[in-house]
C-alpha atoms as a PDB file:
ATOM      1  CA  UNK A   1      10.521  29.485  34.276  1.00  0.00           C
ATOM      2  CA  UNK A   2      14.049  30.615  34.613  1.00  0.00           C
ATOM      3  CA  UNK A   3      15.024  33.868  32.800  1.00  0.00           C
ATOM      4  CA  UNK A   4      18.753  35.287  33.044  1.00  0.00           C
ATOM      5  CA  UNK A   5      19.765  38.496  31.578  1.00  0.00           C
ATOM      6  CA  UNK A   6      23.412  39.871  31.251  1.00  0.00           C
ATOM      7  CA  UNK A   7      24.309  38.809  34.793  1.00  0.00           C
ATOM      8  CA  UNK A   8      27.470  39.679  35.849  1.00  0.00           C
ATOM      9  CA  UNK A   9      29.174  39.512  39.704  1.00  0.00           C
ATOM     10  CA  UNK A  10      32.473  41.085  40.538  1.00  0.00           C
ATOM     11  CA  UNK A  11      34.169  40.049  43.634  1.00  0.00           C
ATOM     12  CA  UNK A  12      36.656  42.853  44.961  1.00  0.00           C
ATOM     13  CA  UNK A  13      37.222  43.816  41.241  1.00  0.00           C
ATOM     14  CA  UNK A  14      37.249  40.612  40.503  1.00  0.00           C
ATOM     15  CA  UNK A  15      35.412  38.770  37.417  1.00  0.00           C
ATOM     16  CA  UNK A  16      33.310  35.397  38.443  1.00  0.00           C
ATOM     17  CA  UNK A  17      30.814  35.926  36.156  1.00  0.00           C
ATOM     18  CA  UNK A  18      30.174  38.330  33.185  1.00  0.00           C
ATOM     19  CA  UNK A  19      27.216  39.051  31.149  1.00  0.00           C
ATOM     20  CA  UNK A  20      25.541  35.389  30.992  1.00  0.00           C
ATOM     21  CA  UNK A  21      22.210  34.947  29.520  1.00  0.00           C
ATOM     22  CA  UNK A  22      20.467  32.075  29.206  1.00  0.00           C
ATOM     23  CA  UNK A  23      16.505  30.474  29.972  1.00  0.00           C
ATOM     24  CA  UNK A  24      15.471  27.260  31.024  1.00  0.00           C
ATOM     25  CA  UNK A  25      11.561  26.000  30.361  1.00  0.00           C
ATOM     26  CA  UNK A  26       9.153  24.544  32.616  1.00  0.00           C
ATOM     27  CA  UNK A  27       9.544  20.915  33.936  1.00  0.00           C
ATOM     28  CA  UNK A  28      13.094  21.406  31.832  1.00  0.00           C
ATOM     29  CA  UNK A  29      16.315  19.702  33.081  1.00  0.00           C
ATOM     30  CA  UNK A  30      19.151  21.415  32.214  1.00  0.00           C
ATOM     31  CA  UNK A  31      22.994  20.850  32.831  1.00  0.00           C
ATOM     32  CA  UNK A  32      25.104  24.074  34.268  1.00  0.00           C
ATOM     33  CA  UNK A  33      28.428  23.020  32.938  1.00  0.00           C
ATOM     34  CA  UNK A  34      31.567  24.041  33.330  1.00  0.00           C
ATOM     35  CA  UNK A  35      35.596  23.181  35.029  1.00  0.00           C
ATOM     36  CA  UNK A  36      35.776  24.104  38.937  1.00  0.00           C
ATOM     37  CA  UNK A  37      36.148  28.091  39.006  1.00  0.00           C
ATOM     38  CA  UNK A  38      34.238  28.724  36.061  1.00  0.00           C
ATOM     39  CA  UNK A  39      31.421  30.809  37.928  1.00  0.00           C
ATOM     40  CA  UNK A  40      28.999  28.151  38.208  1.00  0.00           C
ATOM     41  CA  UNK A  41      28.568  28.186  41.901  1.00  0.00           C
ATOM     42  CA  UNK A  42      28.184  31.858  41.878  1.00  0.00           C
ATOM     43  CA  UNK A  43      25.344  31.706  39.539  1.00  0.00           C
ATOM     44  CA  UNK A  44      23.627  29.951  41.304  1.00  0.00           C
ATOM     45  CA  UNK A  45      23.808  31.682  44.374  1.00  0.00           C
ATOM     46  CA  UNK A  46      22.170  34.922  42.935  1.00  0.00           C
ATOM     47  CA  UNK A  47      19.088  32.941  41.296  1.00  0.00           C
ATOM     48  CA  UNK A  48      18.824  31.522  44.974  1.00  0.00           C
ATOM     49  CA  UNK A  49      19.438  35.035  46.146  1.00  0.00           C
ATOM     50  CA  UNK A  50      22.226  34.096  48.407  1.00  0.00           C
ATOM     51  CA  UNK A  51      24.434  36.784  46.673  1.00  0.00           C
ATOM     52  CA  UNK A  52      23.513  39.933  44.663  1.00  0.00           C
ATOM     53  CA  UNK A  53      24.770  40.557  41.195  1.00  0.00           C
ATOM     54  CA  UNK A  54      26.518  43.234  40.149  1.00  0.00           C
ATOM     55  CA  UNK A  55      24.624  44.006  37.433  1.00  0.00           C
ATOM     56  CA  UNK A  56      22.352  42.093  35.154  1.00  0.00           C
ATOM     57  CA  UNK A  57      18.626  40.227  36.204  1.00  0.00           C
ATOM     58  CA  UNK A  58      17.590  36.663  36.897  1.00  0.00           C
ATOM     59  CA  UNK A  59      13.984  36.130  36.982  1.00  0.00           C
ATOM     60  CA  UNK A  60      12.249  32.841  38.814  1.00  0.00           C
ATOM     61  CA  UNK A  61       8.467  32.208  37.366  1.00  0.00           C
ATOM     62  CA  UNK A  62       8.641  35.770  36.636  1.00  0.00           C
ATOM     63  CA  UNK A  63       9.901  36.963  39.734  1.00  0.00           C
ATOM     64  CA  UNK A  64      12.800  39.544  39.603  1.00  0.00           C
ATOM     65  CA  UNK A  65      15.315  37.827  42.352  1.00  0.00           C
ATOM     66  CA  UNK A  66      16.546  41.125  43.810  1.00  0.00           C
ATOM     67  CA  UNK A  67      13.001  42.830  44.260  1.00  0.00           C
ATOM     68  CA  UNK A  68      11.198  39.551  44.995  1.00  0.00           C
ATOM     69  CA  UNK A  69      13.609  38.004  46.796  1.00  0.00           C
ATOM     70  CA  UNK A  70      10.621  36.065  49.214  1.00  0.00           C
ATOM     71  CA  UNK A  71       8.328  35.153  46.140  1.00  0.00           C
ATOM     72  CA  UNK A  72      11.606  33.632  44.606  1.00  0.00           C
ATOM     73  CA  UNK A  73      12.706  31.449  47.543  1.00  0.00           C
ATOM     74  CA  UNK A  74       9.025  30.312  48.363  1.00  0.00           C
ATOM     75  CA  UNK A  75       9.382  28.618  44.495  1.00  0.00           C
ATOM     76  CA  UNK A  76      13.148  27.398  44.822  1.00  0.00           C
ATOM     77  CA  UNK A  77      14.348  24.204  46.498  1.00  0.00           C
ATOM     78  CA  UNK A  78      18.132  23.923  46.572  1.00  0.00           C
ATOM     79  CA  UNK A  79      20.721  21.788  47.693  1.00  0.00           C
ATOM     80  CA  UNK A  80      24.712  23.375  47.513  1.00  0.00           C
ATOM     81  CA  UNK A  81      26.928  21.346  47.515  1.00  0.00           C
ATOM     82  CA  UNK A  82      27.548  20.466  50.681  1.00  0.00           C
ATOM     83  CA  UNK A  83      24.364  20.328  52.181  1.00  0.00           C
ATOM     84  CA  UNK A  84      23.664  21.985  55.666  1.00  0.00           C
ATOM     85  CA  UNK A  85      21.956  18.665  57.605  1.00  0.00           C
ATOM     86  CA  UNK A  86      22.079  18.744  61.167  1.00  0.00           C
ATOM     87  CA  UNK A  87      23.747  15.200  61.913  1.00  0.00           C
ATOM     88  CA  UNK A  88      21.983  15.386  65.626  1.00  0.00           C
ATOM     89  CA  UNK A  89      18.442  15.112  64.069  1.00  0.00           C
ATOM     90  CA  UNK A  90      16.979  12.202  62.762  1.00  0.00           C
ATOM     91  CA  UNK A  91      15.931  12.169  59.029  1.00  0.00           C
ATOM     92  CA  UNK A  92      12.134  12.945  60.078  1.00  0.00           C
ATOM     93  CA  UNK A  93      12.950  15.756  62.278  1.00  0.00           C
ATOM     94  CA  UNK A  94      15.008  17.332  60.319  1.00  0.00           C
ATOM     95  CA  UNK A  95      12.356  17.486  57.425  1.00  0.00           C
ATOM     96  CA  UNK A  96       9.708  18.871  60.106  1.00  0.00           C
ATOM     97  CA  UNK A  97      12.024  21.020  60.680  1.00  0.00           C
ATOM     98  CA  UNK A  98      12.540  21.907  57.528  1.00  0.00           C
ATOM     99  CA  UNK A  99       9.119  22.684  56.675  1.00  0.00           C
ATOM    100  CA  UNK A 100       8.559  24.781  59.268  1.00  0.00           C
ATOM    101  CA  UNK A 101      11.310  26.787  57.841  1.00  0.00           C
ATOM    102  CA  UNK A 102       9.952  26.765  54.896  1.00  0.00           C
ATOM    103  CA  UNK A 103       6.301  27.621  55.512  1.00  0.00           C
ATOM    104  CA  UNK A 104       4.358  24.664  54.565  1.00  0.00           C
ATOM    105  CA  UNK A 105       1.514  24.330  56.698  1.00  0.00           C
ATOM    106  CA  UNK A 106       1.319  22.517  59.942  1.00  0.00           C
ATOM    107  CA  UNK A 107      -1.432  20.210  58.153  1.00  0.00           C
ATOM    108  CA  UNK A 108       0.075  19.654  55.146  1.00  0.00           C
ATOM    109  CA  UNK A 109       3.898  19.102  56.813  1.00  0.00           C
ATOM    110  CA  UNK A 110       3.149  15.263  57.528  1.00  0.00           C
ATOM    111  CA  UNK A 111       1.855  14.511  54.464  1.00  0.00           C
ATOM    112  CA  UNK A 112       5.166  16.281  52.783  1.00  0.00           C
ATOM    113  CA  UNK A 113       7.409  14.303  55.010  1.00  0.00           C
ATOM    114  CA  UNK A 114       5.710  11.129  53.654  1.00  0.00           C
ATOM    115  CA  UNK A 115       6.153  12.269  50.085  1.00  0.00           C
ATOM    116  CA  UNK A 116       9.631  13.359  49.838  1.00  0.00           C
ATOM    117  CA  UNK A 117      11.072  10.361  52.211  1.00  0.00           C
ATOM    118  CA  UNK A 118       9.209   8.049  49.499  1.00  0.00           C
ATOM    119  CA  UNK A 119      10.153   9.832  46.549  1.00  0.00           C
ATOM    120  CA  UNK A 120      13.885   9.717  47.298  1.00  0.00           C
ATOM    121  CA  UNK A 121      14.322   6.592  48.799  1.00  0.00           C
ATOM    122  CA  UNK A 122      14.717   6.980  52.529  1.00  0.00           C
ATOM    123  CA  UNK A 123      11.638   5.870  54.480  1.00  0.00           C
ATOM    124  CA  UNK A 124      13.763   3.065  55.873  1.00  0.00           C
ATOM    125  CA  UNK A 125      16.210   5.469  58.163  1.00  0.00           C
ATOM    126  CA  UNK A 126      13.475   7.923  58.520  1.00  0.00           C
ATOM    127  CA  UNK A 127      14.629   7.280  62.654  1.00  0.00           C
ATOM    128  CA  UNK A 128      18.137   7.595  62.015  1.00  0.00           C
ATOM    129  CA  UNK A 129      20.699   9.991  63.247  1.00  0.00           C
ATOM    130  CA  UNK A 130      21.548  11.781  59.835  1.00  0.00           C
ATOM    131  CA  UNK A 131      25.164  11.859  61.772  1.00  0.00           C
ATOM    132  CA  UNK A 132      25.197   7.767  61.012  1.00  0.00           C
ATOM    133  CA  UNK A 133      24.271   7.616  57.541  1.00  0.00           C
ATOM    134  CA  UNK A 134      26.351   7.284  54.408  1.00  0.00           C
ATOM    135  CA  UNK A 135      27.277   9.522  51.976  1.00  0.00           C
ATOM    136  CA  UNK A 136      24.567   8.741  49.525  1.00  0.00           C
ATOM    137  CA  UNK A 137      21.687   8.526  51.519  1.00  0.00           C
ATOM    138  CA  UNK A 138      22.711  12.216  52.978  1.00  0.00           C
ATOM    139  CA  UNK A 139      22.894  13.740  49.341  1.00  0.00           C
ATOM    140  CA  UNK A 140      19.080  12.046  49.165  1.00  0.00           C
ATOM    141  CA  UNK A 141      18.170  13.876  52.590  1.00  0.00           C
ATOM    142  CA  UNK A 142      19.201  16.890  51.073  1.00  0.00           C
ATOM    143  CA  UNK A 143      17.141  16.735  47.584  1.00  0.00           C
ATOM    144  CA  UNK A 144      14.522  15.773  50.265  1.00  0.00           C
ATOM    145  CA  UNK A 145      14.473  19.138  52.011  1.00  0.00           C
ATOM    146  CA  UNK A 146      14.866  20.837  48.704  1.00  0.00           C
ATOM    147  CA  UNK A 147      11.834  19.649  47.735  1.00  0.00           C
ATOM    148  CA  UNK A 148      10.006  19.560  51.029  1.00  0.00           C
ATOM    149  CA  UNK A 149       7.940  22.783  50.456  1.00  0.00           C
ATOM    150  CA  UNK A 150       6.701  21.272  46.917  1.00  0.00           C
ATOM    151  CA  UNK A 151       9.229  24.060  44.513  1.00  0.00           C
ATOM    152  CA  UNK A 152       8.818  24.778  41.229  1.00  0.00           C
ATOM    153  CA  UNK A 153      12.663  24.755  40.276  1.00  0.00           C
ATOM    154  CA  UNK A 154      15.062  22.619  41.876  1.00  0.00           C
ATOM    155  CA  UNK A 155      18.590  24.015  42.023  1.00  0.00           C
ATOM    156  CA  UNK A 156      20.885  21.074  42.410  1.00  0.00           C
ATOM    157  CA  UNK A 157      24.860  22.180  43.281  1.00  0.00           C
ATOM    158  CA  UNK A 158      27.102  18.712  42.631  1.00  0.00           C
ATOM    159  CA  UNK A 159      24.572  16.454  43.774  1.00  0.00           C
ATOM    160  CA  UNK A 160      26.389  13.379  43.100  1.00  0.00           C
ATOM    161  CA  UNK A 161      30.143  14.625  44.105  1.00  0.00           C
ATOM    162  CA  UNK A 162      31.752  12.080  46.237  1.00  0.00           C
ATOM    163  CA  UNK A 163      29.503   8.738  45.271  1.00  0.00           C
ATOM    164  CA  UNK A 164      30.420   5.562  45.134  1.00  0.00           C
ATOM    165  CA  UNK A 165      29.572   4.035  41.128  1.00  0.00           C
ATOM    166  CA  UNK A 166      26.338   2.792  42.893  1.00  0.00           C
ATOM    167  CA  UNK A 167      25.098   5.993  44.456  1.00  0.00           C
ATOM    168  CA  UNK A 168      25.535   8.026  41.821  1.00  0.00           C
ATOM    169  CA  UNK A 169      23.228   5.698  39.322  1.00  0.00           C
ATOM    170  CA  UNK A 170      20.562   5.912  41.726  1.00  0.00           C
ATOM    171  CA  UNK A 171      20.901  10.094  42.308  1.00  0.00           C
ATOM    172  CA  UNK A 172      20.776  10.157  38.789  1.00  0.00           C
ATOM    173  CA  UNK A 173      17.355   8.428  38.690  1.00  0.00           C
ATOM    174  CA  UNK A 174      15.842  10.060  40.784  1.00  0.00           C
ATOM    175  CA  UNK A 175      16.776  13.554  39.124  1.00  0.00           C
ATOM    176  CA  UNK A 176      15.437  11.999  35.805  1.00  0.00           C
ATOM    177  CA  UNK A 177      12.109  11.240  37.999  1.00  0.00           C
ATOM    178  CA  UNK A 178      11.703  14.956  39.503  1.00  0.00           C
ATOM    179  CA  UNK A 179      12.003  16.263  35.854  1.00  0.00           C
ATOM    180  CA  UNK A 180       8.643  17.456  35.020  1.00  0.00           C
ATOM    181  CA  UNK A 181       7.443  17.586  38.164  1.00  0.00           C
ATOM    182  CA  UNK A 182       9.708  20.616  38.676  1.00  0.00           C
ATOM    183  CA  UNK A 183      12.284  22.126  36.389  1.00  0.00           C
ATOM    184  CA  UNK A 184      15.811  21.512  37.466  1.00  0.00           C
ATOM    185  CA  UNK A 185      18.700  23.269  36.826  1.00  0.00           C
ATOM    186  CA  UNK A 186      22.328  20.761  37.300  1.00  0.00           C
ATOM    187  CA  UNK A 187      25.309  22.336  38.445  1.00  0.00           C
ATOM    188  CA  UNK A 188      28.234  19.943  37.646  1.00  0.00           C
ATOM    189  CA  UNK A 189      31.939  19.796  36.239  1.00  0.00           C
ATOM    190  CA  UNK A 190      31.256  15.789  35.907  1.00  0.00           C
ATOM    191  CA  UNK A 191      30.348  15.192  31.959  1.00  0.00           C
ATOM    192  CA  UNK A 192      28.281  12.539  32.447  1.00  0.00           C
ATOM    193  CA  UNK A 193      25.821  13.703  34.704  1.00  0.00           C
ATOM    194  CA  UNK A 194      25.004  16.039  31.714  1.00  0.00           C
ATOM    195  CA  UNK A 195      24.547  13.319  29.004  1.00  0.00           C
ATOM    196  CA  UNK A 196      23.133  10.694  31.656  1.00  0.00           C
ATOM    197  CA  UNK A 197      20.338  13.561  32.959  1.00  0.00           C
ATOM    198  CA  UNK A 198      19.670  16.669  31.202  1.00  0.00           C
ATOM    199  CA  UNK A 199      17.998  17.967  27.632  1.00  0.00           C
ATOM    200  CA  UNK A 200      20.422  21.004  27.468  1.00  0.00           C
ATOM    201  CA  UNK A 201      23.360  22.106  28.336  1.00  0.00           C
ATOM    202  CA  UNK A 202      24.800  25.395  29.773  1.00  0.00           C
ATOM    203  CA  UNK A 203      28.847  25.338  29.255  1.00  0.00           C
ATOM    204  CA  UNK A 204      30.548  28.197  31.208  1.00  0.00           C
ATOM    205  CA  UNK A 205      33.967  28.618  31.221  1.00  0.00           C
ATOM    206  CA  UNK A 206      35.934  31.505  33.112  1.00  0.00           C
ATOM    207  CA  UNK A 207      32.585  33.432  33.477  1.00  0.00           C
ATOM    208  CA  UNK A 208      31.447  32.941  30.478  1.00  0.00           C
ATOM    209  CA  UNK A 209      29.033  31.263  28.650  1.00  0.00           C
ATOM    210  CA  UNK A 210      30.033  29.171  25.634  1.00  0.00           C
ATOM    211  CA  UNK A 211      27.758  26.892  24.545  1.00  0.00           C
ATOM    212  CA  UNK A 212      24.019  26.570  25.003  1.00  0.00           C
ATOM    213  CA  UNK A 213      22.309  23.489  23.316  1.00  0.00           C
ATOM    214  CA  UNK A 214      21.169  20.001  23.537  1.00  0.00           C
ATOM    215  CA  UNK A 215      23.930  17.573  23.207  1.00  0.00           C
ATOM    216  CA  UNK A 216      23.107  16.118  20.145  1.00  0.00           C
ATOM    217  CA  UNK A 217      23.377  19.370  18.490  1.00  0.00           C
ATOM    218  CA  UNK A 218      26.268  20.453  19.860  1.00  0.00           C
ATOM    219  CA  UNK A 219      27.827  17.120  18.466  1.00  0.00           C
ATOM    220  CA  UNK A 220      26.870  18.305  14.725  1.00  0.00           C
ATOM    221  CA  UNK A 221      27.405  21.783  15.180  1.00  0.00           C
ATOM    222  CA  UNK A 222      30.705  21.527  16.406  1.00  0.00           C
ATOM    223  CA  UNK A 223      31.967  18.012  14.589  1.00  0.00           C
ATOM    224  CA  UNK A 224      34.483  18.760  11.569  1.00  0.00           C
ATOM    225  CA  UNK A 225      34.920  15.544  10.313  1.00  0.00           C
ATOM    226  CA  UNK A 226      32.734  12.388  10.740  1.00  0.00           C
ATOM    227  CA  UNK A 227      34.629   9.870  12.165  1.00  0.00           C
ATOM    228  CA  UNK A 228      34.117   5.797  11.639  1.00  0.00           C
ATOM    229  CA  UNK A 229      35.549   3.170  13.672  1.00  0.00           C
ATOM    230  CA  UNK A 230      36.711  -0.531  12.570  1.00  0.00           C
ATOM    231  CA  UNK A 231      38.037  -3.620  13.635  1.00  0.00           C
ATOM    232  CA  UNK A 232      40.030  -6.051  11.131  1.00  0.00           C
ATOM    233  CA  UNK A 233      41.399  -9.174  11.608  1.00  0.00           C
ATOM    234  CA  UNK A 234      44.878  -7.571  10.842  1.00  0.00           C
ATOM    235  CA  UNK A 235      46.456  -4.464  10.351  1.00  0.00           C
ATOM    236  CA  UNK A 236      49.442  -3.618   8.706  1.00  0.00           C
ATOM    237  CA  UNK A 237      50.752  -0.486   6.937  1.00  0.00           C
ATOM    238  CA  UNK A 238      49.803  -2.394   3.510  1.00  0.00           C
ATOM    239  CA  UNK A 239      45.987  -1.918   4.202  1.00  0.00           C
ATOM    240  CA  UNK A 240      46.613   1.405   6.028  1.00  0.00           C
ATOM    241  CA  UNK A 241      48.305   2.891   2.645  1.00  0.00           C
ATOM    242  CA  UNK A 242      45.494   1.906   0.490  1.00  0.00           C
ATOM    243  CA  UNK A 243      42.726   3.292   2.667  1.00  0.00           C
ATOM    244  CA  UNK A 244      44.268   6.645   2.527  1.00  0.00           C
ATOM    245  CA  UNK A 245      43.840   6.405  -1.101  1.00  0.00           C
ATOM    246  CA  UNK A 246      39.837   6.763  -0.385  1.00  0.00           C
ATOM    247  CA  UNK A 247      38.414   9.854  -1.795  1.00  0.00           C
ATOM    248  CA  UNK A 248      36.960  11.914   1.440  1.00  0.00           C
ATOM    249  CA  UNK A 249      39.191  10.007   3.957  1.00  0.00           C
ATOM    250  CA  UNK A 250      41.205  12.901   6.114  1.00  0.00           C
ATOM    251  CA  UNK A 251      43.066  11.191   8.861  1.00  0.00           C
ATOM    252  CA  UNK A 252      43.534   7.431  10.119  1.00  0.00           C
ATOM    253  CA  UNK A 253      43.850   7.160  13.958  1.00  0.00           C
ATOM    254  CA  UNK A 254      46.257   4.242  14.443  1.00  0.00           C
ATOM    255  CA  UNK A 255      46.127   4.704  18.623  1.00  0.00           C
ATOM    256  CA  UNK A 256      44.798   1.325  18.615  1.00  0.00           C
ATOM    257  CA  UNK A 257      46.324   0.059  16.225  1.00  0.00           C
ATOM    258  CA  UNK A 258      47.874  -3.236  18.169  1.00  0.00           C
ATOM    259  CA  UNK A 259      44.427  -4.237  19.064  1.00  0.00           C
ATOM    260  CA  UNK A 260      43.605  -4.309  14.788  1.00  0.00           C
ATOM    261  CA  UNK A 261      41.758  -1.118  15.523  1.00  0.00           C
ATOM    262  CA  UNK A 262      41.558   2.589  14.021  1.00  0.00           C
ATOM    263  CA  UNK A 263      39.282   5.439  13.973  1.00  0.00           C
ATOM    264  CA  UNK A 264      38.973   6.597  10.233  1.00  0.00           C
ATOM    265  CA  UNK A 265      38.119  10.548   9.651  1.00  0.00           C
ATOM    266  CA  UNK A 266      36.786  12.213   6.748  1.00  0.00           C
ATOM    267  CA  UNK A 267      34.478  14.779   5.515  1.00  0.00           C
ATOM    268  CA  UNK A 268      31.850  16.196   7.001  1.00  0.00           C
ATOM    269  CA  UNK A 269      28.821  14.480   5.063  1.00  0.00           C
ATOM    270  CA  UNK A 270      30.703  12.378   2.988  1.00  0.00           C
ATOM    271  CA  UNK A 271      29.839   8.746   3.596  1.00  0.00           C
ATOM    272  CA  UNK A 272      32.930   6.355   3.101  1.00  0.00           C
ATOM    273  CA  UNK A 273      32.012   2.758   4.928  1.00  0.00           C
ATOM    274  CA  UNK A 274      31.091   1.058   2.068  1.00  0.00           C
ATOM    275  CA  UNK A 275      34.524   2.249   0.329  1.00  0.00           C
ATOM    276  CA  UNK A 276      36.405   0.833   3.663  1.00  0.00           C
ATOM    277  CA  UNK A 277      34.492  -2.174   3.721  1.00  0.00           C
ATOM    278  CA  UNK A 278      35.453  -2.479  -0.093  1.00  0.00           C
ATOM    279  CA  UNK A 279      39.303  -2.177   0.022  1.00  0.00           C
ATOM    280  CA  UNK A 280      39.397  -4.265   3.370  1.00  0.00           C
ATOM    281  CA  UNK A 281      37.832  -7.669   2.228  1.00  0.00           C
ATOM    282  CA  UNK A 282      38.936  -6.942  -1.663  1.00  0.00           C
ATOM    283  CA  UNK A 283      42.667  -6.987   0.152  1.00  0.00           C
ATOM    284  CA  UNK A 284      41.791  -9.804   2.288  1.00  0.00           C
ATOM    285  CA  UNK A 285      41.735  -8.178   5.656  1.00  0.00           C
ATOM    286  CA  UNK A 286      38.458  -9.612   7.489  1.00  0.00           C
ATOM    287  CA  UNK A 287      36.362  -6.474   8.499  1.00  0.00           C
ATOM    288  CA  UNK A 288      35.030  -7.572  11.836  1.00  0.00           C
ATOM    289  CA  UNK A 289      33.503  -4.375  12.970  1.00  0.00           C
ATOM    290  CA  UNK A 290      32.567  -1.106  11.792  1.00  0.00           C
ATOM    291  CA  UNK A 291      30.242   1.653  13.518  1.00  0.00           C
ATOM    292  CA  UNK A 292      29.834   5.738  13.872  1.00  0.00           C
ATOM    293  CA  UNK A 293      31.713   7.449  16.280  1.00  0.00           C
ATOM    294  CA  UNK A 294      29.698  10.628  18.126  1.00  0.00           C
ATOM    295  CA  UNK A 295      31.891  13.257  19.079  1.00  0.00           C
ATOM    296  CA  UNK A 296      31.436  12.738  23.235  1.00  0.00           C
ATOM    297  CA  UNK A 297      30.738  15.806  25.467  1.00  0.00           C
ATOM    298  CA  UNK A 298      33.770  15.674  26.745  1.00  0.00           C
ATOM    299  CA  UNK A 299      35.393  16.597  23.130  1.00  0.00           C
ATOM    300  CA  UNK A 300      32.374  19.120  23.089  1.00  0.00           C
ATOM    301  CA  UNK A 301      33.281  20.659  26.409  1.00  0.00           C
ATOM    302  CA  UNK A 302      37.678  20.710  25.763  1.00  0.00           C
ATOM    303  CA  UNK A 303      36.912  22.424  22.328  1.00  0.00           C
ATOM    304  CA  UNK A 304      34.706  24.771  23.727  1.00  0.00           C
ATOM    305  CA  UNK A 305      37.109  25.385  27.176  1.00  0.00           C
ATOM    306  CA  UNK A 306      40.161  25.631  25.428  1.00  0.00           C
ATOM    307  CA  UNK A 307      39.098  28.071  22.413  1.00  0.00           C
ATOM    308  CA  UNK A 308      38.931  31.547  23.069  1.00  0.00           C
ATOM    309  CA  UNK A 309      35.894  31.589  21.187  1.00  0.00           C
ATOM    310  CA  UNK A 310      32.358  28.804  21.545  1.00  0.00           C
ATOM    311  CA  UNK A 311      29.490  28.503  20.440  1.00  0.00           C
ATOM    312  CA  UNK A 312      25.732  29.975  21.276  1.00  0.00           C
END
């Protein structure tokens, strides 16, 4: 749905992007990852065609976005992030209005302002000044005009920047929902809207693209030891000595160590929990819990930011 070739965009000689490449499937969510100034924005400015690229092509169900430039935004809802609402219209207006913009036909506009006020959760200020609503129900009047023309790909820029805990639960719902219906693309520097939302990740960082996976894999790929955590009823450097003794053990993270907590490494592949579980209640220190630790995409994401070289 989404094909991007060697893109690159130079600003004034300046680098924002260089030589990305990456595709995203039909009905496919996928996270656009990366800290703020990484070139994320940018991107997706020239698959909206906001912005030429300096060199490279982005393709939109198989439309080239600098010679089809009309085809391409007839199939592309997007919300940046700060959305352009006029806070002098009421929600229904500004839809109609919308629409029109858009090109949906004067038939069919009703019945799209029905569906999109339904589907994101704002039939109830339909009447409202979009000037008097909060923050959340504005970010869901502007995934409402993104989809008011019915797009193929949604192109979502931050969508949940700014939320309160509550608000940003229910924007992530309702992106879950529009997945399949349309393929969405996630532009975000907040981890977990990537593992709450997406099937892949994009990870740029300083124009570049690092990593392109599913979470999961990236966790294995990238992992180099497994890492276990337990809970005793004590700890003391007694039982700490003799579990270094286990064969495959690499490190013992004692950071919570006055809570009777640690996270024990060792080798990739080598399972050591019934060794620990062994040498704790052999010694007499009560093993009260004891479960894998995933590497989290936020280790993902520093490893792959902070290393000259990532992942693909």
């Amino acid at each position: 749905m989404i094909e991007v070739e060697n893109l690159t965009k130079y600003y004034k000689g300046i680098r924002a992007v260089e030589d990305i490449t990456f595709n995203v499937s039909k009905g496919e969510i996928v996270g656009f990852l990366g800290p703020n100034g990484a070139g994320k924005t940018t991107t997706m400015r020239i698959i909206t065609c906001f912005i030429p690229a300096t060199k490279g092509t982005a393709r939109v169900a198989g439309f080239d976005v600098f010679k089809d430039s009309f085809e391409v935004k007839k199939r592309i809802g997007y919300l940046p992030e700060n959305p352009p609402l006029y806070k002098e219209m009421t929600v229904s207006s500004f839809l109609e209005f919308v629409a029109k913009l858009r090109g949906v036909e004067g038939k069919k506009i009703r019945n799209r302002i029905d569906y999109v006020l339904e589907k994101c959760g704002i039939s109830g200020v339909k009447n409202r000044l979009i000037g008097n609503l909060s923050k959340g129900y504005k970010q869901r009047v502007g995934i409402a005009q993104a989809l008011i023309h019915d797009p193929e790909v949604l192109i979502l820029d931050e969508p949940t920047i700014g939320l309160d805990p509550k608000q940003i639960t229910e924007i992530r719902h309702l992106i879950k929902e529009l997945g399949g219906e349309h393929t969405v693309i996630l532009s975000t520097h907040i981890l977990p809207e990537v593992t709450m939302t997406c099937q892949r990740v994009v990870i740029i960082n300083e124009g570049k693209i690092v990593a392109i996976d599913s979470y999961e894999s990236l966790s294995v790929n990238l992992k180099k030891s497994d890492k276990t955590f337990i809970r005793l009823s004590r700890i003391d450097e007694d039982i700490i000595r003799k579990l270094e003794l286990i064969k495959g053990l690499t490190h013992i993270n004692k950071e919570n160590f006055a809570e009777n907590s640690l996270i024990i490494e060792s080798e990739v592949g080598v399972d050591i929990r019934e060794e620990l579980a062994t040498v704790c209640v052999k010694n007499n220190y009560g093993l009260l819990e004891m479960k894998p630790v995933a590497m989290s995409l936020e280790d993902i994401f520093l490893k792959l930011t902070t290393e000259e070289k990532g992942v693909n």
